[in-house]
Protein backbone atom coordinates (compact mmCIF):
# COMPACT_ATOMS: atom_id res chain seq x y z
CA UNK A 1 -4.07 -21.96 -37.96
CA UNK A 2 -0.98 -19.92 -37.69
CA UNK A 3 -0.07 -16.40 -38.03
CA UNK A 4 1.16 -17.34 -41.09
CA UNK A 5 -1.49 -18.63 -42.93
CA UNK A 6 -3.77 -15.68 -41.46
CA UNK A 7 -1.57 -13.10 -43.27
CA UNK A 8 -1.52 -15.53 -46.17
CA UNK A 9 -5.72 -15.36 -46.15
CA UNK A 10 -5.82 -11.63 -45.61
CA UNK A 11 -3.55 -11.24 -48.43
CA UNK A 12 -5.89 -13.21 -50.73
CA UNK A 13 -8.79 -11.75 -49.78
CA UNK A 14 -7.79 -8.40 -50.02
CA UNK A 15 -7.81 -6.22 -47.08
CA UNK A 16 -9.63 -3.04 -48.49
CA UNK A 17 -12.63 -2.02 -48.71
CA UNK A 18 -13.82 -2.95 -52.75
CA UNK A 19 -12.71 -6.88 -52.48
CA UNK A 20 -15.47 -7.52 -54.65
CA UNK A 21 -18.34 -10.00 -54.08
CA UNK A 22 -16.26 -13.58 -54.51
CA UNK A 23 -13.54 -12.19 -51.85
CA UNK A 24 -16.09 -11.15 -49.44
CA UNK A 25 -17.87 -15.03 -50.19
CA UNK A 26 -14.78 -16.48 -49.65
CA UNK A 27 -14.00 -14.47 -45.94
CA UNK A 28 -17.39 -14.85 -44.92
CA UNK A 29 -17.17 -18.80 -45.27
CA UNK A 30 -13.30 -18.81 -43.59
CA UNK A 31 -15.14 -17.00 -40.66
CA UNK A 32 -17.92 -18.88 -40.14
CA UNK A 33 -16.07 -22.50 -40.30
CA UNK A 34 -12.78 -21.77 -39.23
CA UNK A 35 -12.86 -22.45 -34.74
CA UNK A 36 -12.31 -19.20 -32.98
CA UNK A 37 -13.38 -16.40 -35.27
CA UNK A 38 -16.52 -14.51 -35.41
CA UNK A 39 -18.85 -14.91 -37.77
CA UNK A 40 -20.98 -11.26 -39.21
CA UNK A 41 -24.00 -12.21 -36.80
CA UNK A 42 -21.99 -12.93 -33.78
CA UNK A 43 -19.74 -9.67 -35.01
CA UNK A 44 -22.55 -7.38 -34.08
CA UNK A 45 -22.93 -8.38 -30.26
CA UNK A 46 -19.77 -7.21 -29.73
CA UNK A 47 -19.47 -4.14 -31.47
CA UNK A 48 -20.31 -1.53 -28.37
CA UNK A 49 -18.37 -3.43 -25.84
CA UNK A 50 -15.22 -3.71 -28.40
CA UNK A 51 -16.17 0.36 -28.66
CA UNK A 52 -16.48 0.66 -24.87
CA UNK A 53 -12.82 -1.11 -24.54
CA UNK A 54 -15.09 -4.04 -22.49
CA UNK A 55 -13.39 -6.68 -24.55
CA UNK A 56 -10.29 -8.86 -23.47
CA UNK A 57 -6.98 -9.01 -25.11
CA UNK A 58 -7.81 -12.28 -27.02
CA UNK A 59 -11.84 -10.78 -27.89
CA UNK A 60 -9.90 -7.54 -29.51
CA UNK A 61 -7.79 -9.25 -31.24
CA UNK A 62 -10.26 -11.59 -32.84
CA UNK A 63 -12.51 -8.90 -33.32
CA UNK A 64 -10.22 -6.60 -35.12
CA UNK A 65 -9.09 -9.76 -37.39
CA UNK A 66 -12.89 -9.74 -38.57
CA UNK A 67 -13.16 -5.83 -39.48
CA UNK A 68 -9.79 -6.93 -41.20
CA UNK A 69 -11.24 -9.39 -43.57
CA UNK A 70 -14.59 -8.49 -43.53
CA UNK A 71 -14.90 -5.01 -45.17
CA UNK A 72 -18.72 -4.76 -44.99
CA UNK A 73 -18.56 -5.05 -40.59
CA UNK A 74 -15.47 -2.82 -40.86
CA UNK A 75 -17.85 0.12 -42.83
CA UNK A 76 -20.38 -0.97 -40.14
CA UNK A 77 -18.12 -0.46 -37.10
CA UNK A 78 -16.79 2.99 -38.69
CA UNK A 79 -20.27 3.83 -39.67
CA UNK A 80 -21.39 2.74 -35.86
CA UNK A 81 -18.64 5.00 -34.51
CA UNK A 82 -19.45 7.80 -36.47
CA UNK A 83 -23.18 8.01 -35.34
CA UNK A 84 -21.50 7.89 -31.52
CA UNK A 85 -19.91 11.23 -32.13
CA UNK A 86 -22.65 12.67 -34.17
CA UNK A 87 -24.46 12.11 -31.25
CA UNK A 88 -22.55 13.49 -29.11
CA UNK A 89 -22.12 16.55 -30.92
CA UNK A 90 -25.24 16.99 -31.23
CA UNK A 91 -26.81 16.74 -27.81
CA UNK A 92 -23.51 18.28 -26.53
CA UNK A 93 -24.39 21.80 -24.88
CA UNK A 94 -23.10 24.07 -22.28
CA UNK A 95 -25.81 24.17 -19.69
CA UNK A 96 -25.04 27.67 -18.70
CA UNK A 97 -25.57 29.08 -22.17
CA UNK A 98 -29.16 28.11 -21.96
CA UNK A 99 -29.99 29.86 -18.43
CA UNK A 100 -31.32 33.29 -18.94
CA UNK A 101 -29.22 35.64 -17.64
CA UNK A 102 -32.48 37.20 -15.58
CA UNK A 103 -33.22 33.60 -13.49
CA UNK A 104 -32.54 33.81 -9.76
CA UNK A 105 -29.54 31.91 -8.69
CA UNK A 106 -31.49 30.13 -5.56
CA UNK A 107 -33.83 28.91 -8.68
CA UNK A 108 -31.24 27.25 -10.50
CA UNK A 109 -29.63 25.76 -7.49
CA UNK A 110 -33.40 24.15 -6.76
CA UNK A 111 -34.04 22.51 -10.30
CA UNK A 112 -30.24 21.15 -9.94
CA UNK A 113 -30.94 19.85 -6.48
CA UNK A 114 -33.79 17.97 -7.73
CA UNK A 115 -32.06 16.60 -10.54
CA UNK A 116 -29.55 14.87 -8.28
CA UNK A 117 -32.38 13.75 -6.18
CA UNK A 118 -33.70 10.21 -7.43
């Protein structure tokens, strides 16, 4: 299949987000029998590595042609990113705010040294 008659299938289907239940039907089917595209299932193994930048040129590109025509794994991935951050926000903390001002200094550098120690 040719670039051609990709952009002529994304352009049928719809590429937003409300393609409505017949679209989505009709992309799910085109990925799951058409050789060299991902199908939802095998869409999921590769979303942290695709995330991580662990996929090659060819795995990118065929995974970013599935969040294209697929709008429920393209909420997915977004929704998959989002918890990322969220995460990250949340646990994200400046170490020294939490020392009390009133803790030796040879104290902290002995609970650090033992957390480097395995």
């Amino acid at each position: 299949m040719n670039k051609l008659h990709l952009k002529w299938f994304v352009w049928l289907l719809g590429d937003h987000e409300h393609a409505g239940a017949l679209k989505c039907l009709m992309g799910a089917l085109f990925l799951k029998y058409c050789p060299g595209h991902l199908t939802c299932r095998a869409f999921e193994r590769f979303v942290l590595d695709y995330h991580e930048g662990k996929l090659s040129e060819r795995q990118r590109s065929v995974f970013a042609f599935h969040m294209r025509i697929c709008p429920r794994c393209r909420v997915h991935f977004e929704s998959y990113v989002r918890a990322i951050e969220l995460g990250q926000k949340l646990f994200a903390r400046d170490d020294e705010a939490l020392v009390p001002e009133d803790v030796p200094e040879e104290l902290i550098k002995a609970i650090l040294a033992t957390r480097a120690s395995p």
